[in-house]
N, C-alpha and C. Protein backbone atom coordinates (compact mmCIF):
# COMPACT_ATOMS: atom_id res chain seq x y z
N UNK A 1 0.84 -1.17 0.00
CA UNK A 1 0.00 0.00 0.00
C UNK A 1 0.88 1.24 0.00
N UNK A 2 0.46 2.28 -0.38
CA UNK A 2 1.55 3.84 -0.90
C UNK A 2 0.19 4.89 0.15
N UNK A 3 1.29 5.79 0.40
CA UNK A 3 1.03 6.44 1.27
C UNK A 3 1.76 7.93 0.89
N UNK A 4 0.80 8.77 0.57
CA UNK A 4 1.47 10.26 -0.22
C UNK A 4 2.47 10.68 1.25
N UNK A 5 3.66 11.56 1.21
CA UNK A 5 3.81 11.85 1.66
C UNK A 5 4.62 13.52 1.66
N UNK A 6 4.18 14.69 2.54
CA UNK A 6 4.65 15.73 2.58
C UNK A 6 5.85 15.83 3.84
N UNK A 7 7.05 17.34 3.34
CA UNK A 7 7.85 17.16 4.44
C UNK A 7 7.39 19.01 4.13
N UNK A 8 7.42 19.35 5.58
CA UNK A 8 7.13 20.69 5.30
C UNK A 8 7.96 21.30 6.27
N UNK A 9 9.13 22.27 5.89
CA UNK A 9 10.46 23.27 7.31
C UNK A 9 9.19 24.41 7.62
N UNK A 10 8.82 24.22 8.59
CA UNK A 10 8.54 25.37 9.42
C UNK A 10 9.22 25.97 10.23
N UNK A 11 8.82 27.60 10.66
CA UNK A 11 9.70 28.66 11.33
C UNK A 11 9.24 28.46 12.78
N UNK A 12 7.87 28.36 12.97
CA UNK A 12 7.02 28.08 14.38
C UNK A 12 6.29 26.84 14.43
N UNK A 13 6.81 25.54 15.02
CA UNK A 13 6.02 24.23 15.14
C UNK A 13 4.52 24.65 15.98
N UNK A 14 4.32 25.47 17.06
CA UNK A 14 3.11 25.57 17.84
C UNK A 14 2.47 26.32 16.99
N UNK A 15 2.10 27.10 15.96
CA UNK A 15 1.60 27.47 15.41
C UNK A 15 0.75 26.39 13.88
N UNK A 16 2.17 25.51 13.71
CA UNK A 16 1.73 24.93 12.94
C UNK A 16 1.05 23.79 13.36
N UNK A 17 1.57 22.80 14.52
CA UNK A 17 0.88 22.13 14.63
C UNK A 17 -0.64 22.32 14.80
N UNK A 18 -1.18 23.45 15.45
CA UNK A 18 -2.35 24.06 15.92
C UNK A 18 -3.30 24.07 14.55
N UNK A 19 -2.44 24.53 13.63
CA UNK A 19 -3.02 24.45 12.39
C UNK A 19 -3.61 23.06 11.66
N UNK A 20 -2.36 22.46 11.88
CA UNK A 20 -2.66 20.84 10.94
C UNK A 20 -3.46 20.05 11.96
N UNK A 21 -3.64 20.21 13.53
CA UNK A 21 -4.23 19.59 14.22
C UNK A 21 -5.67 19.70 13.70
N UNK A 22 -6.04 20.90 13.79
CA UNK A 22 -7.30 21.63 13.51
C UNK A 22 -8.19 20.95 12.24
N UNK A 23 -6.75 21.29 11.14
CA UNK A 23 -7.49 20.80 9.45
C UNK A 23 -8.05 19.28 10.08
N UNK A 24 -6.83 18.22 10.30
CA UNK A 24 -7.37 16.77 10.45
C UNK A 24 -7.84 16.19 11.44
N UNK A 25 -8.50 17.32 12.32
CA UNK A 25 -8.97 16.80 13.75
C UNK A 25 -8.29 15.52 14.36
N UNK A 26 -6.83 15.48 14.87
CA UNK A 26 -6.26 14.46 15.13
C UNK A 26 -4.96 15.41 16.07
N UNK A 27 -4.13 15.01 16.89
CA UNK A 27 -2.80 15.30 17.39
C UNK A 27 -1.84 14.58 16.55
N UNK A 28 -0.73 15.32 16.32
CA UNK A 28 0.45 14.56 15.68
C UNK A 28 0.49 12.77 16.07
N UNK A 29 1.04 12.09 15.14
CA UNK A 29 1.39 10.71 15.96
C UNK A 29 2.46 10.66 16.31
N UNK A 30 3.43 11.34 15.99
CA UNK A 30 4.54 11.77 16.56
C UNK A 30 5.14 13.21 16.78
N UNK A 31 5.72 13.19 17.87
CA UNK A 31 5.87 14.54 18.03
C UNK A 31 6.90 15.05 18.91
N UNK A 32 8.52 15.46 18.18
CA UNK A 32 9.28 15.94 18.92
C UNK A 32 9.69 17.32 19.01
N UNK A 33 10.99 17.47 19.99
CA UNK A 33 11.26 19.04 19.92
C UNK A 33 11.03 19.56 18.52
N UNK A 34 11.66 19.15 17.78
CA UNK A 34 11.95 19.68 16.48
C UNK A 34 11.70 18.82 15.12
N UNK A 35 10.02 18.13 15.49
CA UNK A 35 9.38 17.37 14.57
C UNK A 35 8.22 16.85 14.59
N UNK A 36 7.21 16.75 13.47
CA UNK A 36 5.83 16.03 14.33
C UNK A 36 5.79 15.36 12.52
N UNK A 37 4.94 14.46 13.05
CA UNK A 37 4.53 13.91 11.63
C UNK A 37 2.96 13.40 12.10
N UNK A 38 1.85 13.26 11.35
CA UNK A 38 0.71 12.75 11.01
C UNK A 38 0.60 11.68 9.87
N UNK A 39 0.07 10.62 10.47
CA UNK A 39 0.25 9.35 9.49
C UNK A 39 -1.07 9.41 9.73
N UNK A 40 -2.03 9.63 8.79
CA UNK A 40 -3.81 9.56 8.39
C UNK A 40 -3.74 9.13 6.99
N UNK A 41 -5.15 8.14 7.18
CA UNK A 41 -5.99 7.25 6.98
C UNK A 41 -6.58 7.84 5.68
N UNK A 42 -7.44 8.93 6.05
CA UNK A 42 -7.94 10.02 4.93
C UNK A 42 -7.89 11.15 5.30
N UNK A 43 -7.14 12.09 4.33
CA UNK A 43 -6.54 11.02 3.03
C UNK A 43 -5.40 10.36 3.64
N UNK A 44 -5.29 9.39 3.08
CA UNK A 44 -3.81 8.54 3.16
C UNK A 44 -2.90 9.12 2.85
N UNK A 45 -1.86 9.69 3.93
CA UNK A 45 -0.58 11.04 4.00
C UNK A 45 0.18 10.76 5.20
N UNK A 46 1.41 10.66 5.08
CA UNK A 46 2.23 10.83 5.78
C UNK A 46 2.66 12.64 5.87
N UNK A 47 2.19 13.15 6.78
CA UNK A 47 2.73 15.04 6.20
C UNK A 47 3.47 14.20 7.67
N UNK A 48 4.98 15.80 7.67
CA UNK A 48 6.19 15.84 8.27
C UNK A 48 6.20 16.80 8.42
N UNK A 49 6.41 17.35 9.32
CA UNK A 49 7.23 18.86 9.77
C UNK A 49 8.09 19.20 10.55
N UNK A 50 8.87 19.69 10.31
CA UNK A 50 10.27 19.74 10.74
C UNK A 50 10.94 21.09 11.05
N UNK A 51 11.70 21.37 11.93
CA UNK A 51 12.64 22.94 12.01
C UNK A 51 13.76 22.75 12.20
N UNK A 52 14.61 22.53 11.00
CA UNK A 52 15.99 22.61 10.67
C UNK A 52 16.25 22.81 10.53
N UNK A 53 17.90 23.63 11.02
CA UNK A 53 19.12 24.86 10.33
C UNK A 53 18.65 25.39 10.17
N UNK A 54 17.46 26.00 10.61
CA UNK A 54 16.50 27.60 9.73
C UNK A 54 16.16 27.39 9.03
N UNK A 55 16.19 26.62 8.30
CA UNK A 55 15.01 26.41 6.75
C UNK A 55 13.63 26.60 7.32
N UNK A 56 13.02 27.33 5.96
CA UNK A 56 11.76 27.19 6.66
C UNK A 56 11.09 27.98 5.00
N UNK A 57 11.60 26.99 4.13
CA UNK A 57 10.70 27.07 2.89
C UNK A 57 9.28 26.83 2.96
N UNK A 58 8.80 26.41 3.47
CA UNK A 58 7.67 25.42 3.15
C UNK A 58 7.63 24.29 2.85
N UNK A 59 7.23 23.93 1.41
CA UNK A 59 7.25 22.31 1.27
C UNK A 59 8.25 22.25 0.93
N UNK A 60 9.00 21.24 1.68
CA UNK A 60 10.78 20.75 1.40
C UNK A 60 10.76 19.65 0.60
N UNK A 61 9.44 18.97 0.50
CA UNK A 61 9.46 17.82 -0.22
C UNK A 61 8.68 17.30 -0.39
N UNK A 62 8.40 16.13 -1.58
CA UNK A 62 7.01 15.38 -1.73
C UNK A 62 7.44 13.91 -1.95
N UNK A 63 6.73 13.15 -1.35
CA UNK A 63 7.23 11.93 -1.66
C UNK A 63 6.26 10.63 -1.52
N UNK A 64 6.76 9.20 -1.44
CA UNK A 64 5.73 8.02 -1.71
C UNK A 64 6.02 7.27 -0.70
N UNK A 65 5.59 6.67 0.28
CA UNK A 65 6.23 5.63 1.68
C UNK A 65 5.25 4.26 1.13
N UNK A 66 6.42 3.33 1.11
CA UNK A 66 5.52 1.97 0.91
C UNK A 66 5.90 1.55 1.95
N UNK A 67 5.68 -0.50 1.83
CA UNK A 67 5.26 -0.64 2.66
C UNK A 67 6.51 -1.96 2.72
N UNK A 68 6.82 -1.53 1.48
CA UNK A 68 8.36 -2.89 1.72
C UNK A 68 9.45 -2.83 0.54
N UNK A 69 10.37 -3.24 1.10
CA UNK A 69 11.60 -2.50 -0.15
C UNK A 69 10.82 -3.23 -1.28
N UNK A 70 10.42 -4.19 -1.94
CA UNK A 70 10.04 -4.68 -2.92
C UNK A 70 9.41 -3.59 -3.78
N UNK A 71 8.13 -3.17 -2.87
CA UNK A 71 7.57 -2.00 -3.27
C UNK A 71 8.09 -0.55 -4.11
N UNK A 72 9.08 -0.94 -3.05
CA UNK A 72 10.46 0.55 -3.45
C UNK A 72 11.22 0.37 -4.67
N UNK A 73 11.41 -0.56 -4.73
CA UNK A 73 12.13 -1.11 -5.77
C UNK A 73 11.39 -1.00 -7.07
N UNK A 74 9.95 -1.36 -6.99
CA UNK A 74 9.02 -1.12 -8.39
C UNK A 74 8.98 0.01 -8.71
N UNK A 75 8.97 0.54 -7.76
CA UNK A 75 8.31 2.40 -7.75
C UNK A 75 10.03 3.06 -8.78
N UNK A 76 10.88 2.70 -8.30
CA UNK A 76 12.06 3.16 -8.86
C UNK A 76 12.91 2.29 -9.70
N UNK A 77 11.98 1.41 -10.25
CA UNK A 77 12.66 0.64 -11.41
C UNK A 77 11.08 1.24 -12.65
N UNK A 78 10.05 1.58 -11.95
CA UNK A 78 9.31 2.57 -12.92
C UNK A 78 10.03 4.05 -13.55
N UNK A 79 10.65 4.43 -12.91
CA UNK A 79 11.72 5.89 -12.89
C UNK A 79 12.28 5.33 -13.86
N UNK A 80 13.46 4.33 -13.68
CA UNK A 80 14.48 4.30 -14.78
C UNK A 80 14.21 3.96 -15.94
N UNK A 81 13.12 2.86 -15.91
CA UNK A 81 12.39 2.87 -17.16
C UNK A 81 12.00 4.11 -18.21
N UNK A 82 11.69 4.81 -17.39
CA UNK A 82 11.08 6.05 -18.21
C UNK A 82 12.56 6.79 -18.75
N UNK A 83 13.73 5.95 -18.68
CA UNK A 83 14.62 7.38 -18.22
C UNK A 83 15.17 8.50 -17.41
N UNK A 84 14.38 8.28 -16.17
CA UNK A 84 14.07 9.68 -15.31
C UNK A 84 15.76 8.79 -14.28
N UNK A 85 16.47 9.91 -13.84
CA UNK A 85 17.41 9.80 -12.65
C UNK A 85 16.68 9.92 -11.57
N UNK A 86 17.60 8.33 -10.87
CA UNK A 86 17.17 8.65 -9.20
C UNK A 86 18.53 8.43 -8.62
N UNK A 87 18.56 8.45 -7.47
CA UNK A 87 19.48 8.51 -6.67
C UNK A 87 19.07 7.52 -5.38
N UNK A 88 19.49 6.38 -5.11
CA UNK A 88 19.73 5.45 -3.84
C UNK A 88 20.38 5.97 -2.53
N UNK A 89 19.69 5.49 -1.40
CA UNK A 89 20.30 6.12 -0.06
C UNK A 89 19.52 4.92 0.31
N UNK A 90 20.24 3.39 0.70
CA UNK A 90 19.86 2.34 1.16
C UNK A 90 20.71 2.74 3.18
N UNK A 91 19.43 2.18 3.66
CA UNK A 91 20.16 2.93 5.29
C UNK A 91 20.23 4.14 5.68
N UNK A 92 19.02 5.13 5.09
CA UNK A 92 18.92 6.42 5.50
C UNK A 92 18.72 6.28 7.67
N UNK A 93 19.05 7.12 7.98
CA UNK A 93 18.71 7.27 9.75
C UNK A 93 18.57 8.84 9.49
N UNK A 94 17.07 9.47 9.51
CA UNK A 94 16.76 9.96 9.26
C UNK A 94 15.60 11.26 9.63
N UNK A 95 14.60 11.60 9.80
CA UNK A 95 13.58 11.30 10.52
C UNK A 95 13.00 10.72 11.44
N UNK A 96 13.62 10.49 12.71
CA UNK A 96 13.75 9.66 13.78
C UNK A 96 12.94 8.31 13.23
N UNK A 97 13.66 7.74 11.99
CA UNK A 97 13.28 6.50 11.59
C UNK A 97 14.51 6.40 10.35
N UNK A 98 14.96 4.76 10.56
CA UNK A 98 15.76 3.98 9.64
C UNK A 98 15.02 3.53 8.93
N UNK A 99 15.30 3.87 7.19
CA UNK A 99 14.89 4.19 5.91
C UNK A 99 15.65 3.41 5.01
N UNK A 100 15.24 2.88 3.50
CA UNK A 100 15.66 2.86 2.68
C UNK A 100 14.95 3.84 1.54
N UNK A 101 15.52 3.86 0.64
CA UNK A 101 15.00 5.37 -0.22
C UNK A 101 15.76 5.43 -1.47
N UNK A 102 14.79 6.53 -2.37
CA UNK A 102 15.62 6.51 -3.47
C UNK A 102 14.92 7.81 -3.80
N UNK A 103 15.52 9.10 -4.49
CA UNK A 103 15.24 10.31 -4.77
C UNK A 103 15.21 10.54 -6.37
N UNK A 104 14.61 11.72 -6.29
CA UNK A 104 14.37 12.24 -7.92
C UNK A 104 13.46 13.34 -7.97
N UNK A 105 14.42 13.66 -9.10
CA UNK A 105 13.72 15.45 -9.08
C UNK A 105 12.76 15.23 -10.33
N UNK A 106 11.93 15.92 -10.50
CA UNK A 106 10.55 15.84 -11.43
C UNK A 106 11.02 17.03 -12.34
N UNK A 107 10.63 17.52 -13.64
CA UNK A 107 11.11 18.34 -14.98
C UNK A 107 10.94 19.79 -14.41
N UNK A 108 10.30 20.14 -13.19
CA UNK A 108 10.34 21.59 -12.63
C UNK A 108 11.43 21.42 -11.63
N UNK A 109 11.42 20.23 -11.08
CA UNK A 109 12.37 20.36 -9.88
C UNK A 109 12.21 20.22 -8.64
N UNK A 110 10.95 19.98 -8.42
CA UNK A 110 10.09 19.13 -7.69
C UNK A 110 10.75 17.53 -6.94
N UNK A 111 11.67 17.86 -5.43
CA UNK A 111 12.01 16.61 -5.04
C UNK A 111 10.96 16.26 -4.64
N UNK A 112 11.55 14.53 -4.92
CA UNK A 112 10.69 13.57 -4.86
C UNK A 112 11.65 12.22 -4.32
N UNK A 113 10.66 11.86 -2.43
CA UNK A 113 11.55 10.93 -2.11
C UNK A 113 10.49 9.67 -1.97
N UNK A 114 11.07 8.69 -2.59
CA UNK A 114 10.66 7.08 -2.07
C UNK A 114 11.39 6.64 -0.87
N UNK A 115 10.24 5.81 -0.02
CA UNK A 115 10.74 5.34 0.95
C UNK A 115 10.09 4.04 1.13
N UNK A 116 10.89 3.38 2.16
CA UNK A 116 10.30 2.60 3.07
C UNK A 116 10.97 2.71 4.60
N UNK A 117 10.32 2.93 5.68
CA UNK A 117 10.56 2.82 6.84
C UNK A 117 10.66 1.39 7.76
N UNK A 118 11.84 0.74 8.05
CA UNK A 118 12.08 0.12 8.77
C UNK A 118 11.97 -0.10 9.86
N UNK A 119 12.10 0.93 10.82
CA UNK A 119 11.64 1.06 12.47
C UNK A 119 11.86 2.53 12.94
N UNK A 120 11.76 2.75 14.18
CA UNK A 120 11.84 3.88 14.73
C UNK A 120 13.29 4.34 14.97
N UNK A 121 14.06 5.20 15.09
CA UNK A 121 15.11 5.33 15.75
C UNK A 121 14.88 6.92 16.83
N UNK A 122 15.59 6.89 18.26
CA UNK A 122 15.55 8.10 19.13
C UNK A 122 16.16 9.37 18.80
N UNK A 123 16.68 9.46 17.44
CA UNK A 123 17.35 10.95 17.31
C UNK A 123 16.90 11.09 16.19
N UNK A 124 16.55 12.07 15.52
CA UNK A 124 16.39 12.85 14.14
C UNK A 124 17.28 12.87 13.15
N UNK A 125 18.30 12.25 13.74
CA UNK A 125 19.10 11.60 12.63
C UNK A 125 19.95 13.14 11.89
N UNK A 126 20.16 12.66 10.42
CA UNK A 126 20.73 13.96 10.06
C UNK A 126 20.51 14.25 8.64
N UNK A 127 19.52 15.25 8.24
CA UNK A 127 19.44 15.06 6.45
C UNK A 127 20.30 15.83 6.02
N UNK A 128 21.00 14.93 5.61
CA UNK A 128 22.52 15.15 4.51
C UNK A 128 21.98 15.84 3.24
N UNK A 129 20.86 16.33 2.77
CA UNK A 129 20.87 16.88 1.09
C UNK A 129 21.38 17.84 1.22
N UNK A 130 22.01 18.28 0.56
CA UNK A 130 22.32 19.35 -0.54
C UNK A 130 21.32 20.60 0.39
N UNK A 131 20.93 21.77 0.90
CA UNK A 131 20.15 22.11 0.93
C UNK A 131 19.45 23.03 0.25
N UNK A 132 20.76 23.16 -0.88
CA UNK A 132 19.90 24.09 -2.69
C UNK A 132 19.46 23.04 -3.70
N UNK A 133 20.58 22.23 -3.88
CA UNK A 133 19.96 20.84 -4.64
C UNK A 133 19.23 19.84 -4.52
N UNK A 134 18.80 19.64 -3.08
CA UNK A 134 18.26 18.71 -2.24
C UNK A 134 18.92 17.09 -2.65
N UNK A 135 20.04 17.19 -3.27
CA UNK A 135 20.69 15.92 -3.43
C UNK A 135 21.69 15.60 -2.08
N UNK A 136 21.23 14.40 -1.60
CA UNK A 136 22.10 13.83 -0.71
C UNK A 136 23.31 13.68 -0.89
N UNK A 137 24.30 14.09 0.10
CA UNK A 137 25.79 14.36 0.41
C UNK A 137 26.24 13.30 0.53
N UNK A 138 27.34 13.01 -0.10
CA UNK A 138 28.44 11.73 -0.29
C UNK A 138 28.48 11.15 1.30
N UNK A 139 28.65 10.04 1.32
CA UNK A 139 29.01 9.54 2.67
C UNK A 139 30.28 9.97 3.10
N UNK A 140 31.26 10.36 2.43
CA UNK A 140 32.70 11.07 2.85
C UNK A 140 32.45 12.62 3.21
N UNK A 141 31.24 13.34 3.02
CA UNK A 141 31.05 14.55 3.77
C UNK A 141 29.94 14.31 4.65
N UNK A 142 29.50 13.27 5.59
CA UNK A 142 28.35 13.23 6.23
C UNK A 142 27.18 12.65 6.21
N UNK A 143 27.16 12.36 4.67
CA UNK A 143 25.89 12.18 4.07
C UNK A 143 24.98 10.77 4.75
N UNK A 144 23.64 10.52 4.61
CA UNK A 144 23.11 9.68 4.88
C UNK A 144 21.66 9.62 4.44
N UNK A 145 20.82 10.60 4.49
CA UNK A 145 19.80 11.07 3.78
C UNK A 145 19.62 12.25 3.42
């Protein structure tokens, strides 16, 4: 099963959460200093929000969460088929969750991350992209997701 998913840098989490609480009549299902995510049903969405290094674009990202690398694997053996570049990050630690994943930018530029989530992990981990290119950083400068 696929599960849309948004990552959104906000400047004020209490403001926002207040907001997204409100739209989906629900509390975050997770929710740290410096992160909450909502995993709902309907619509079927993983949204993310996050306050990192000061970013605070808005939508940082759009992406697809299945439900098993197999899954992941179709979704991004559909990409190469077409031609389209992706980029692999097998073992993301990330989102206070260990990930496998694979990225790609869409013809505007529009990132776009596949995932699958493996389990939980206690720290937020560290997103290694690029933060103009949103391409993930070599493992010899840090990189990991």
């Amino acid at each position: 099963m696929k599960r849309l998913h948004i990552h959104i840098s906000a400047a004020d989490l209490d403001a926002t959460k207040r907001f997204y609480t409100a739209l989906f009549g629900i509390e975050p299902t997770v929710e740290k200093p410096d992160y909450m995510k909502w995993m709902l049903d309907d619509p079927r969405i993983n949204l993310a929000v996050s306050q990192r290094d000061g970013a605070t674009r808005g939508v940082d990202h759009v992406g697809i969460q299945v439900d098993s690398d197999e899954d992941l694997e179709a979704l991004n053996n559909a990409l190469v088929s077409a031609e389209q570049s992706t980029l692999a990050e097998p073992g993301a630690n990330c989102c206070y969750a260990h990930s496998n994943k694979h990225w790609a930018a869409d013809p505007q530029g529009v990132i776009w991350e596949m995932f699958h989530s493996m389990e939980t992990i206690p720290t937020y981990g560290q997103d290694q992209r690029d933060i103009t290119s949103h391409v993930p950083k070599p493992l010899s400068e840090g990189g990991c997701c």
